[in-house]
ModelCIF file with pLDDT and N, C-alpha, C, O atoms, coordinates in Angstrom:
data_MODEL
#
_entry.id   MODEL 
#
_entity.id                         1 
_entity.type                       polymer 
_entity.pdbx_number_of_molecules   1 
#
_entity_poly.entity_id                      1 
_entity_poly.type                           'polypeptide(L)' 
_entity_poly.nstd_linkage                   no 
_entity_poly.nstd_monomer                   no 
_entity_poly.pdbx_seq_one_letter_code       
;(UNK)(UNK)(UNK)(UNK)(UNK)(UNK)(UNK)(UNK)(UNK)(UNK)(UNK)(UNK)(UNK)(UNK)(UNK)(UNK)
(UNK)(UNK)(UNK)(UNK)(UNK)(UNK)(UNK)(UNK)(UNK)(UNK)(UNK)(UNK)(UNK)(UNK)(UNK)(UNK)
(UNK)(UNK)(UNK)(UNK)(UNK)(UNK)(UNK)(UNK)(UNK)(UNK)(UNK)(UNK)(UNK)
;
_entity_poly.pdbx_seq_one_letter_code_can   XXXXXXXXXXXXXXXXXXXXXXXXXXXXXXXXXXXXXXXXXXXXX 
_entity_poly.pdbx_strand_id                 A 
#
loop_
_entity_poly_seq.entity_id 
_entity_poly_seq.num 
_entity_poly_seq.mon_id 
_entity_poly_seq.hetero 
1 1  UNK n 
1 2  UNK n 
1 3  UNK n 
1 4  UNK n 
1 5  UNK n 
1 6  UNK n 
1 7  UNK n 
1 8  UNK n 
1 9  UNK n 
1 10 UNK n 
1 11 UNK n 
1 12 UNK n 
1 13 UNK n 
1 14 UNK n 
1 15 UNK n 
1 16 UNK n 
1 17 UNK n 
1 18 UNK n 
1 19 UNK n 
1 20 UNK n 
1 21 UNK n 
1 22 UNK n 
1 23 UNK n 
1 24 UNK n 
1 25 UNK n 
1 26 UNK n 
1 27 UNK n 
1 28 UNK n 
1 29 UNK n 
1 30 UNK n 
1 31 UNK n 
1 32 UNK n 
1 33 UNK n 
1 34 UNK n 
1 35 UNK n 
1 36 UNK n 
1 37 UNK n 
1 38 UNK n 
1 39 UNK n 
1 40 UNK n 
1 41 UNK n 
1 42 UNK n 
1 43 UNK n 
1 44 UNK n 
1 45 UNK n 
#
_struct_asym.id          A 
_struct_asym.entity_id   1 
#
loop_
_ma_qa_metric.id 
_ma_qa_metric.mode 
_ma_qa_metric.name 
_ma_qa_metric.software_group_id 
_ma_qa_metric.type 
1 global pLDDT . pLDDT 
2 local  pLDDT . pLDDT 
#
_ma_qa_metric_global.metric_id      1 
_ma_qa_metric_global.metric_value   75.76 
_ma_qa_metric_global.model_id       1 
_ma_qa_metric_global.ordinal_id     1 
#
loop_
_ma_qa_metric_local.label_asym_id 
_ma_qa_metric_local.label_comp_id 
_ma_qa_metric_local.label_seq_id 
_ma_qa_metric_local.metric_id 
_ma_qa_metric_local.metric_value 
_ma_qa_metric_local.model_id 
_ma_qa_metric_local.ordinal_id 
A UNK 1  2 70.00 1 1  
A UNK 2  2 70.00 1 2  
A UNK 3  2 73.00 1 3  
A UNK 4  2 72.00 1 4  
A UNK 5  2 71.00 1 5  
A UNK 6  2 72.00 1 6  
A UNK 7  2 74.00 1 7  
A UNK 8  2 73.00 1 8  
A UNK 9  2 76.00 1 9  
A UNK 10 2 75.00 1 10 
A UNK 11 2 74.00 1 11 
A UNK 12 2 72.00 1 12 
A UNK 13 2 69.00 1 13 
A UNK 14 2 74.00 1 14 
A UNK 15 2 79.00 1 15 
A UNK 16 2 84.00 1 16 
A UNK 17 2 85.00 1 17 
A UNK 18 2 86.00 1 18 
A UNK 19 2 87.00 1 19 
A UNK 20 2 85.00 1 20 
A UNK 21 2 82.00 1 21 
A UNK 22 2 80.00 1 22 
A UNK 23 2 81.00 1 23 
A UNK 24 2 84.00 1 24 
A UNK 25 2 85.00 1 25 
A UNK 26 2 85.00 1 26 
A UNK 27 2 87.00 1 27 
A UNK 28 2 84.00 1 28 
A UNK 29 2 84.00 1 29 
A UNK 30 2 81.00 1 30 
A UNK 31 2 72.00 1 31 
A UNK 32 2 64.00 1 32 
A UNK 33 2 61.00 1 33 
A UNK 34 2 60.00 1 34 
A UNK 35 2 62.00 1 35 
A UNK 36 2 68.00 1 36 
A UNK 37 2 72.00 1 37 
A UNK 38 2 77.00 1 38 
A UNK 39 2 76.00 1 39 
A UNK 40 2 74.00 1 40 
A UNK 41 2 80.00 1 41 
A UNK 42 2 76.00 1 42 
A UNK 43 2 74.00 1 43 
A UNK 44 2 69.00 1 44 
A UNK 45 2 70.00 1 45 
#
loop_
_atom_site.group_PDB 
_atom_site.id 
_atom_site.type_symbol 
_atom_site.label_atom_id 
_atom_site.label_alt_id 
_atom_site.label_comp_id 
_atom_site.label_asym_id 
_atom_site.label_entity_id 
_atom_site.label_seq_id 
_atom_site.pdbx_PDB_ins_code 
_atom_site.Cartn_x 
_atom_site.Cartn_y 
_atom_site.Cartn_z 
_atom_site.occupancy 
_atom_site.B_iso_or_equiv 
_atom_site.pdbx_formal_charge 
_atom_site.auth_seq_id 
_atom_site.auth_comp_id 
_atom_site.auth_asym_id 
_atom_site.auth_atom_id 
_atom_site.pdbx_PDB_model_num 
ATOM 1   N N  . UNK A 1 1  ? 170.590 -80.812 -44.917 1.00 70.00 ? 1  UNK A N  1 
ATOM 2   C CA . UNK A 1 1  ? 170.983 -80.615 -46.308 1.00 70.00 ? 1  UNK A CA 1 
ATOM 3   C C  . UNK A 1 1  ? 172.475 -80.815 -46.541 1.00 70.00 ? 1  UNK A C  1 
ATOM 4   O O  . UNK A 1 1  ? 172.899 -81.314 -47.583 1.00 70.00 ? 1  UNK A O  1 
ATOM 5   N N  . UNK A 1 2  ? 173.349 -80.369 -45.432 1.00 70.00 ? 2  UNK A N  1 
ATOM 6   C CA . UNK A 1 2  ? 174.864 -80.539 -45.346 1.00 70.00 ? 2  UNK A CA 1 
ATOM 7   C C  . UNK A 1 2  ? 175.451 -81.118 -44.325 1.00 70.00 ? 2  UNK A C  1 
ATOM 8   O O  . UNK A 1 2  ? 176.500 -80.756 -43.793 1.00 70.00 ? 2  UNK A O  1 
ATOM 9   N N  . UNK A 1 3  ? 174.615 -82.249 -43.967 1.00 73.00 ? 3  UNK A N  1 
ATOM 10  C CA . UNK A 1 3  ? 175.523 -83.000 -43.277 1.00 73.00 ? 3  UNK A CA 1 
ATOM 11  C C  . UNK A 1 3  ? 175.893 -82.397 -41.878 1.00 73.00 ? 3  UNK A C  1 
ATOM 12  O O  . UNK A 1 3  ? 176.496 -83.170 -41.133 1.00 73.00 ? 3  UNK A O  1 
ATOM 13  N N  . UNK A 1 4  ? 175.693 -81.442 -41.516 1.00 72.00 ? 4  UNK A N  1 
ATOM 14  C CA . UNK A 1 4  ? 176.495 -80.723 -40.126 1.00 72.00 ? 4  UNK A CA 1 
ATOM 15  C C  . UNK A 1 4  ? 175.743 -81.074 -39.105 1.00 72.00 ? 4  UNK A C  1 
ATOM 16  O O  . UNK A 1 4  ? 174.514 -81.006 -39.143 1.00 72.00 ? 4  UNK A O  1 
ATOM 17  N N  . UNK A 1 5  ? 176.507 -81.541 -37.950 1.00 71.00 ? 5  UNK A N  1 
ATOM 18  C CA . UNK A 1 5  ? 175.496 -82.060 -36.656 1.00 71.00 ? 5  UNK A CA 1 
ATOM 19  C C  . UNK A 1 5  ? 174.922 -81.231 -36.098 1.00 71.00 ? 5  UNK A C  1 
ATOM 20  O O  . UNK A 1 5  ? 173.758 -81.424 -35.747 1.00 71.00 ? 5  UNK A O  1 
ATOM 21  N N  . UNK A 1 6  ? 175.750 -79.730 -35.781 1.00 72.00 ? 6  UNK A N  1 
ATOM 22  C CA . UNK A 1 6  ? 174.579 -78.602 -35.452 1.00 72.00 ? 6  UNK A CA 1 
ATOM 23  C C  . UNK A 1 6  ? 175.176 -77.499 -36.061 1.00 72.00 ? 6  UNK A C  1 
ATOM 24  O O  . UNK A 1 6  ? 176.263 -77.417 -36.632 1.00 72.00 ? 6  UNK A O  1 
ATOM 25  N N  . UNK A 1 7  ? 174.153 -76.510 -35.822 1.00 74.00 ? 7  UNK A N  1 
ATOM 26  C CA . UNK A 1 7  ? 174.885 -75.058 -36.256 1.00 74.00 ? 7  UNK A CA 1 
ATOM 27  C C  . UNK A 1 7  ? 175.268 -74.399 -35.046 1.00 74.00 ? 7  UNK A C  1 
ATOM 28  O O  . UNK A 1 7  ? 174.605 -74.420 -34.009 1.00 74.00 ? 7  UNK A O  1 
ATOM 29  N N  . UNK A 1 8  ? 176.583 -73.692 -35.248 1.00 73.00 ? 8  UNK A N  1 
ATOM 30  C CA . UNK A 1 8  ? 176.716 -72.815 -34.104 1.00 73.00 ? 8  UNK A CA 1 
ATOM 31  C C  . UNK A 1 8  ? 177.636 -71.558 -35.283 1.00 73.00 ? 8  UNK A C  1 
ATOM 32  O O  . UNK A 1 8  ? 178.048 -71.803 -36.417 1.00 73.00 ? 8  UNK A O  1 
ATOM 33  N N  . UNK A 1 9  ? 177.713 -70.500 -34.669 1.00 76.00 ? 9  UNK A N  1 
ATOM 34  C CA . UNK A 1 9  ? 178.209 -68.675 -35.364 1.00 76.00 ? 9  UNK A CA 1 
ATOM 35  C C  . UNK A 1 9  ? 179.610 -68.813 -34.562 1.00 76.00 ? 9  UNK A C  1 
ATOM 36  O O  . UNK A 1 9  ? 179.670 -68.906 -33.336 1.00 76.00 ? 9  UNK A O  1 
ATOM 37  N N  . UNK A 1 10 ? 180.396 -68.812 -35.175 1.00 75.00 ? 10 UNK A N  1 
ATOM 38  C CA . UNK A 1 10 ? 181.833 -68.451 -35.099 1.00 75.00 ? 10 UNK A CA 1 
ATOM 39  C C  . UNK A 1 10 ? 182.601 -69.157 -34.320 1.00 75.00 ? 10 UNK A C  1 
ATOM 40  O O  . UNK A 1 10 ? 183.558 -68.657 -33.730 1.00 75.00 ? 10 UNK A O  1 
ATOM 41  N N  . UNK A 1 11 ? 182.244 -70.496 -34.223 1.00 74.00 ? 11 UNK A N  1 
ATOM 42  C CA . UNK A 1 11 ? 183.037 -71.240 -33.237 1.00 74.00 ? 11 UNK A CA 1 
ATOM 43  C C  . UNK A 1 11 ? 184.228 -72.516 -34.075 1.00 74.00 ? 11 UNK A C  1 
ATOM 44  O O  . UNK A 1 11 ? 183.702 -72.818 -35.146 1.00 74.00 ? 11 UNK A O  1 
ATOM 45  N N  . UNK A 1 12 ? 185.109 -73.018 -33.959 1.00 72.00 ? 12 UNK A N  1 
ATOM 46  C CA . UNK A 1 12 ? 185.635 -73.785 -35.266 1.00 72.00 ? 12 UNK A CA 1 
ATOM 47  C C  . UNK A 1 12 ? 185.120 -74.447 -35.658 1.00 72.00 ? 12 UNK A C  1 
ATOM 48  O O  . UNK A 1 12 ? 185.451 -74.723 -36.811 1.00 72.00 ? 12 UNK A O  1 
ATOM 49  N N  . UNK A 1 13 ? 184.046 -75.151 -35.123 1.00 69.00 ? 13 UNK A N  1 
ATOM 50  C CA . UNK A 1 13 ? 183.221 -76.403 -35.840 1.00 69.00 ? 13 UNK A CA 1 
ATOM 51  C C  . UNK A 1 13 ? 181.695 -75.704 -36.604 1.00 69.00 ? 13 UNK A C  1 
ATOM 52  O O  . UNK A 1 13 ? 180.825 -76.412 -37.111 1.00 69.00 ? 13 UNK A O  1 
ATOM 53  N N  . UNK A 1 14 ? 181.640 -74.089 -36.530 1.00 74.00 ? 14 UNK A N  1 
ATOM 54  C CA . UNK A 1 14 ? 180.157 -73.744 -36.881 1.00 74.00 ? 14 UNK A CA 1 
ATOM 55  C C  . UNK A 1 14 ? 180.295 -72.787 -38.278 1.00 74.00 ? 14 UNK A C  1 
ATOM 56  O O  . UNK A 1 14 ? 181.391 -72.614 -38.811 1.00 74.00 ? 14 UNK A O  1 
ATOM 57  N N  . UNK A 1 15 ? 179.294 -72.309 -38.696 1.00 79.00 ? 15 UNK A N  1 
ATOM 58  C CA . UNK A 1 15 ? 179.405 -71.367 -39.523 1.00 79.00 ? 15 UNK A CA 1 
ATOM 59  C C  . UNK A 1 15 ? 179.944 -69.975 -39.195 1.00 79.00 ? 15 UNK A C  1 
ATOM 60  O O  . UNK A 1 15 ? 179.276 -69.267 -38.442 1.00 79.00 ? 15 UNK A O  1 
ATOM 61  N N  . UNK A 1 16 ? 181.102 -69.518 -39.699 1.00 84.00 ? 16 UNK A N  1 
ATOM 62  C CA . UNK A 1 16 ? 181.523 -68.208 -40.220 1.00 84.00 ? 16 UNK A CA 1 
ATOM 63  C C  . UNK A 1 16 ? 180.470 -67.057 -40.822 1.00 84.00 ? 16 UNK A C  1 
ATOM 64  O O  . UNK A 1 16 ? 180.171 -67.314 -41.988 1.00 84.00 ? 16 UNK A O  1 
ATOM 65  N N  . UNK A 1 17 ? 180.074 -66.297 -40.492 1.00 85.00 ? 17 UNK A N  1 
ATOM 66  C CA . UNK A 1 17 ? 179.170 -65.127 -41.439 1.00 85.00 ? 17 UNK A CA 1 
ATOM 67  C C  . UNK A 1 17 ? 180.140 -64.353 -42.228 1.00 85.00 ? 17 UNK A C  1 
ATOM 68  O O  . UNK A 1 17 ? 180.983 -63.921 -41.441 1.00 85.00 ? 17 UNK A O  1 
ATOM 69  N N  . UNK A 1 18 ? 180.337 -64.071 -43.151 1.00 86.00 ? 18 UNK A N  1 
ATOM 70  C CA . UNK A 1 18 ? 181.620 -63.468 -43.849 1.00 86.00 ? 18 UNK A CA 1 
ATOM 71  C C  . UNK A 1 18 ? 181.340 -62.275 -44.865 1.00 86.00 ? 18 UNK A C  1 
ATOM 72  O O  . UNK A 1 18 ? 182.216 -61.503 -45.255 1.00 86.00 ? 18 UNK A O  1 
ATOM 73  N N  . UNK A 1 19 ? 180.131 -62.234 -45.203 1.00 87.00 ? 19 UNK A N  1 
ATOM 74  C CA . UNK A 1 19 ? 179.478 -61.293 -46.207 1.00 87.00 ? 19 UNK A CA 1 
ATOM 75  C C  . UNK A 1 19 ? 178.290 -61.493 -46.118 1.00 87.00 ? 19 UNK A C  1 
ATOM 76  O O  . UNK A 1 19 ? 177.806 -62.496 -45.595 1.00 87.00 ? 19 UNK A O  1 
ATOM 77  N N  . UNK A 1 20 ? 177.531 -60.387 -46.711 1.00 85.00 ? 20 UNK A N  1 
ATOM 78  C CA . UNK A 1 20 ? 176.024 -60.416 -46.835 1.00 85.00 ? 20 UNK A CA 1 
ATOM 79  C C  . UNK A 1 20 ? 175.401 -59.264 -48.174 1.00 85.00 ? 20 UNK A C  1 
ATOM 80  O O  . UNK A 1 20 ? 175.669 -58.116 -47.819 1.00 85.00 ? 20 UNK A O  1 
ATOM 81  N N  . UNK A 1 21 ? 174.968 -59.272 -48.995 1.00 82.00 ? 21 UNK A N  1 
ATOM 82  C CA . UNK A 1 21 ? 174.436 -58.969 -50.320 1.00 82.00 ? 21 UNK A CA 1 
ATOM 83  C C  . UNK A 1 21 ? 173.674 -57.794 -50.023 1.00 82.00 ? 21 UNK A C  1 
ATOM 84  O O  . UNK A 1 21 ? 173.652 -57.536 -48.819 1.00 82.00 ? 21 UNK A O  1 
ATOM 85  N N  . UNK A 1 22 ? 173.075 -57.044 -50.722 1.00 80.00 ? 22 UNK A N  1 
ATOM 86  C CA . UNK A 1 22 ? 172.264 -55.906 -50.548 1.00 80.00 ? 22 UNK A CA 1 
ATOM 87  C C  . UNK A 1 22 ? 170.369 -56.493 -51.283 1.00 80.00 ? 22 UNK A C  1 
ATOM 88  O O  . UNK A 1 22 ? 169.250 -55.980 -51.313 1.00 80.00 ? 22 UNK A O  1 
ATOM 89  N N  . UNK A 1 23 ? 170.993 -57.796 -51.746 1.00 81.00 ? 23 UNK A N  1 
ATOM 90  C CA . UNK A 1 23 ? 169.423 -58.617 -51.556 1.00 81.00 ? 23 UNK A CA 1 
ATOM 91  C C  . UNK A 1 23 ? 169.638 -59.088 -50.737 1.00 81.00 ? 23 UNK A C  1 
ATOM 92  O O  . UNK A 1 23 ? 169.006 -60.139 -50.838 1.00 81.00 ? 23 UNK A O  1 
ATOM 93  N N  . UNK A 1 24 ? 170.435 -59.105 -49.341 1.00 84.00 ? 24 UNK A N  1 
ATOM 94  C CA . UNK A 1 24 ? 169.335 -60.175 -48.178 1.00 84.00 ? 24 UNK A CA 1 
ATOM 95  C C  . UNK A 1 24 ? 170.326 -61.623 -48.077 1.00 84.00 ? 24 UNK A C  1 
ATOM 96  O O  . UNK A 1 24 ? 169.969 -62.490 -47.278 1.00 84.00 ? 24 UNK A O  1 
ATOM 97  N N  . UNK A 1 25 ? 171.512 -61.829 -48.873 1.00 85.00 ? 25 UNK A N  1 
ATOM 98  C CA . UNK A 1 25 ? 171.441 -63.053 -49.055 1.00 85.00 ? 25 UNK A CA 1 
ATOM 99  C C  . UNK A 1 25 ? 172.965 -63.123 -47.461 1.00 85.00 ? 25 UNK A C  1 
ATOM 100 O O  . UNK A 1 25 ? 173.638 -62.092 -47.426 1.00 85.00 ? 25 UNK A O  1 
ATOM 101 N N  . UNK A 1 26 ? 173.214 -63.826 -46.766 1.00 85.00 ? 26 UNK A N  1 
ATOM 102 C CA . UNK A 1 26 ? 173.970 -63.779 -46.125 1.00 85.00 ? 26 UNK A CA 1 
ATOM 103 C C  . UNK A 1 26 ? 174.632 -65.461 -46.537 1.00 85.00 ? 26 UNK A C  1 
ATOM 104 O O  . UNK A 1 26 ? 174.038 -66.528 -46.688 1.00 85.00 ? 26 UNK A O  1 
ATOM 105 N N  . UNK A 1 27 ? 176.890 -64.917 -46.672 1.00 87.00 ? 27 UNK A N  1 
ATOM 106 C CA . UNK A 1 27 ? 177.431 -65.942 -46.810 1.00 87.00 ? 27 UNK A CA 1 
ATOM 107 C C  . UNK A 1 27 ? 178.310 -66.164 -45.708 1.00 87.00 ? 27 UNK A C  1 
ATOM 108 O O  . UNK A 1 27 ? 178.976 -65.259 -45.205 1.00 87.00 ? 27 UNK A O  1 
ATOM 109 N N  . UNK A 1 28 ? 178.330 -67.943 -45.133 1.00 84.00 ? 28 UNK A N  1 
ATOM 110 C CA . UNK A 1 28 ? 178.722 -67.895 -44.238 1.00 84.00 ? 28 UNK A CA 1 
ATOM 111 C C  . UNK A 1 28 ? 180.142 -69.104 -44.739 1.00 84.00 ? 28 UNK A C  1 
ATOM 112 O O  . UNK A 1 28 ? 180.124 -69.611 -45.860 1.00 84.00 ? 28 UNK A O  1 
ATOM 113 N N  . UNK A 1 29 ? 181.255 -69.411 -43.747 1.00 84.00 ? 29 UNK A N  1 
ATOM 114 C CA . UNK A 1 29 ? 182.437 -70.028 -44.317 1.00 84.00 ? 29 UNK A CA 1 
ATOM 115 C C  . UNK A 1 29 ? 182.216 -71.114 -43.415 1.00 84.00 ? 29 UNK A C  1 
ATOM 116 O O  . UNK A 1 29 ? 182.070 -71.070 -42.193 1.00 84.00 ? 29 UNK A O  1 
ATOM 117 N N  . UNK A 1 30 ? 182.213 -72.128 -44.214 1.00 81.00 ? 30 UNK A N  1 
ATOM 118 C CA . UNK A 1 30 ? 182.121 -73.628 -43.235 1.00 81.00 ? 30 UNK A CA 1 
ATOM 119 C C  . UNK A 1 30 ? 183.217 -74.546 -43.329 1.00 81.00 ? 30 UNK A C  1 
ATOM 120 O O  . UNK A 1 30 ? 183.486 -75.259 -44.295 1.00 81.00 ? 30 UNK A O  1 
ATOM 121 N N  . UNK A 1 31 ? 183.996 -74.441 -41.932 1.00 72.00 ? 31 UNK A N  1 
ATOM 122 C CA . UNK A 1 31 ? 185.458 -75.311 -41.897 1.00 72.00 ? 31 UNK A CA 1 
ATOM 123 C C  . UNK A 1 31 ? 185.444 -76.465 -40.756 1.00 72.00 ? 31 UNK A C  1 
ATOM 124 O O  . UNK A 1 31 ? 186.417 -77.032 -40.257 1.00 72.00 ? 31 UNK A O  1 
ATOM 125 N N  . UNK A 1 32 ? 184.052 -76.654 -40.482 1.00 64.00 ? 32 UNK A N  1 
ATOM 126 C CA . UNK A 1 32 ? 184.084 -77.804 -39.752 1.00 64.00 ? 32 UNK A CA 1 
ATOM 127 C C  . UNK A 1 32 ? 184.633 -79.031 -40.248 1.00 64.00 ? 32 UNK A C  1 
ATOM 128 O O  . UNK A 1 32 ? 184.043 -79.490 -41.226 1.00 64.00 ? 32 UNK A O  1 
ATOM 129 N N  . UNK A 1 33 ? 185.461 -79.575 -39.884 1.00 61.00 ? 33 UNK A N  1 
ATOM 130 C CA . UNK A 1 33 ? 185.634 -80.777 -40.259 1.00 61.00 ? 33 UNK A CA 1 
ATOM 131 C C  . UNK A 1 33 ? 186.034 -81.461 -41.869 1.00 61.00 ? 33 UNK A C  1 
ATOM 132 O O  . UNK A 1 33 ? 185.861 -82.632 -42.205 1.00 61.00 ? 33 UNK A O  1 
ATOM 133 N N  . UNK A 1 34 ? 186.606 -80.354 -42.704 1.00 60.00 ? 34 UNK A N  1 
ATOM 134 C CA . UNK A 1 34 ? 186.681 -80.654 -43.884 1.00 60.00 ? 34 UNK A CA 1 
ATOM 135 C C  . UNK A 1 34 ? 188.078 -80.437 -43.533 1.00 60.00 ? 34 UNK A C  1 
ATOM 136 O O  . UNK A 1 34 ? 188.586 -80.013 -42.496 1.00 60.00 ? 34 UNK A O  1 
ATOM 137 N N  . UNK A 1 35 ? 188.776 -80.974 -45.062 1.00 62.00 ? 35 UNK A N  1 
ATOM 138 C CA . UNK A 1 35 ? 190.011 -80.372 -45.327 1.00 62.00 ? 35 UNK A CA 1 
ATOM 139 C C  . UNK A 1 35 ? 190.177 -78.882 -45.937 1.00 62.00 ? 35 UNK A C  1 
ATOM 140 O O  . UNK A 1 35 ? 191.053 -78.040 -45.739 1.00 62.00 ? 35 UNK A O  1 
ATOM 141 N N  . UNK A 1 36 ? 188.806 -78.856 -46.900 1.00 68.00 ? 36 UNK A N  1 
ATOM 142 C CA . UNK A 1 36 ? 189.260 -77.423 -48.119 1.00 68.00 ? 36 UNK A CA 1 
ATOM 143 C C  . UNK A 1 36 ? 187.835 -77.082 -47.352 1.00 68.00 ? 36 UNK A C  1 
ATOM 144 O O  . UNK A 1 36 ? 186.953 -77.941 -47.347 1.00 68.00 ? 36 UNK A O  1 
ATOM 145 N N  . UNK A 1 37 ? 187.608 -75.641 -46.620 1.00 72.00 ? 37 UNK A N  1 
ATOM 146 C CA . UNK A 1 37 ? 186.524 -74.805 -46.117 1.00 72.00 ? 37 UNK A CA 1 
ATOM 147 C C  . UNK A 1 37 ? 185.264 -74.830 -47.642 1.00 72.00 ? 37 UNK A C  1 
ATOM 148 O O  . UNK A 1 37 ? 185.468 -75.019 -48.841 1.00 72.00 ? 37 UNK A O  1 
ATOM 149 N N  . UNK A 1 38 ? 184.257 -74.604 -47.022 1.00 77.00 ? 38 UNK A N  1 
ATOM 150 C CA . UNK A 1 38 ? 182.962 -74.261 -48.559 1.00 77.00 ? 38 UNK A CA 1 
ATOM 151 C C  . UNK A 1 38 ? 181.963 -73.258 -47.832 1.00 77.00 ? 38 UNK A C  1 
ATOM 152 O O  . UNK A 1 38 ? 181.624 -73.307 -46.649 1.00 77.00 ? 38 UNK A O  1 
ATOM 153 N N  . UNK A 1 39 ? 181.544 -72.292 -48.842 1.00 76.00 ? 39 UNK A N  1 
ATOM 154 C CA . UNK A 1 39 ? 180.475 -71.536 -48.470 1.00 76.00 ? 39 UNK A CA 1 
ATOM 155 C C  . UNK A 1 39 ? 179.343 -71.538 -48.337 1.00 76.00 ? 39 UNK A C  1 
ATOM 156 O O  . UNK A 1 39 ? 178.847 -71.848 -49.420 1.00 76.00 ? 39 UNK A O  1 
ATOM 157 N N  . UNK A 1 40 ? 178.605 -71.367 -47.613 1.00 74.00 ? 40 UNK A N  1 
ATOM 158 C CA . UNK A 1 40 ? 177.175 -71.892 -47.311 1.00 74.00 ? 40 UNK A CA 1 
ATOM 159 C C  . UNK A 1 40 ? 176.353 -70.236 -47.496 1.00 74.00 ? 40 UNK A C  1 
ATOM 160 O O  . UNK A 1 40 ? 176.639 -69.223 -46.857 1.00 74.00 ? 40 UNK A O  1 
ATOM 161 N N  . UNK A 1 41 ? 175.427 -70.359 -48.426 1.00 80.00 ? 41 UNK A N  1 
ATOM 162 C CA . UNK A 1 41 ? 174.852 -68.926 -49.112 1.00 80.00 ? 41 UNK A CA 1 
ATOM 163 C C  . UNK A 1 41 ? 173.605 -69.175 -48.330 1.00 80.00 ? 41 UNK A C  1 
ATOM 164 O O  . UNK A 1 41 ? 173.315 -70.370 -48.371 1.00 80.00 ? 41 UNK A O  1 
ATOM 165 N N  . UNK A 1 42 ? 172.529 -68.255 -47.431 1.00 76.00 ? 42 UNK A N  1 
ATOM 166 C CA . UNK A 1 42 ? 171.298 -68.364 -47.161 1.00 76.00 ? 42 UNK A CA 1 
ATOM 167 C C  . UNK A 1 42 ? 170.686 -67.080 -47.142 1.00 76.00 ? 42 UNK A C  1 
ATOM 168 O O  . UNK A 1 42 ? 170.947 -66.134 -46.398 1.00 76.00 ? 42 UNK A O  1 
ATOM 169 N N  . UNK A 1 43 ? 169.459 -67.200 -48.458 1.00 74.00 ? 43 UNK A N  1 
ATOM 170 C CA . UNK A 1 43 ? 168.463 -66.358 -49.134 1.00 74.00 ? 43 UNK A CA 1 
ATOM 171 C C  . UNK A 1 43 ? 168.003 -65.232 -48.803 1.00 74.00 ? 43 UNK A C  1 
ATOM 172 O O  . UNK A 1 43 ? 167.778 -64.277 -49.546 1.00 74.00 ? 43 UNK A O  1 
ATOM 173 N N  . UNK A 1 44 ? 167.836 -65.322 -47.559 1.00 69.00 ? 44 UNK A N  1 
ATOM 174 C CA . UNK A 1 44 ? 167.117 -64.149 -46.306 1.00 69.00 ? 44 UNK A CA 1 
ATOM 175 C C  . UNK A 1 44 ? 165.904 -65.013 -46.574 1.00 69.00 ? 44 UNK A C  1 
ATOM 176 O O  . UNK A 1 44 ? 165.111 -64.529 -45.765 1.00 69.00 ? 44 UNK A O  1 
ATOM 177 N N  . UNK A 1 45 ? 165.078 -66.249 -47.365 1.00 70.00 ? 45 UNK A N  1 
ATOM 178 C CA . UNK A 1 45 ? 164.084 -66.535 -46.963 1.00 70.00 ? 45 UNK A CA 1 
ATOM 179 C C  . UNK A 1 45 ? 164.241 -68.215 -46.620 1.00 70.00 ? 45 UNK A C  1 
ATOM 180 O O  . UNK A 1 45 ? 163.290 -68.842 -46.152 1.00 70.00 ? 45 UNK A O  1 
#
């Protein structure tokens, strides 16, 4: 959906977990390879 070759949790090229909602929704900070970082939101489903 975004282009990323893999996922990996907290490494510089992977997703950041940074917050998470009291619905379930967990946000993670994605600075792989960009210039300006973007957040990647996933549902709990």
């Amino acid at each position: 959906l975004f282009g990323l070759e893999e996922l990996s949790f907290g490494t510089p090229q992977g997703l950041w977990p940074i917050a998470s909602t009291d619905r379930g929704e967990t946000v993670f900070l994605v600075a792989a390879g960009t210039a300006a970082p973007w957040l990647l939101v996933e549902d709990g489903e």
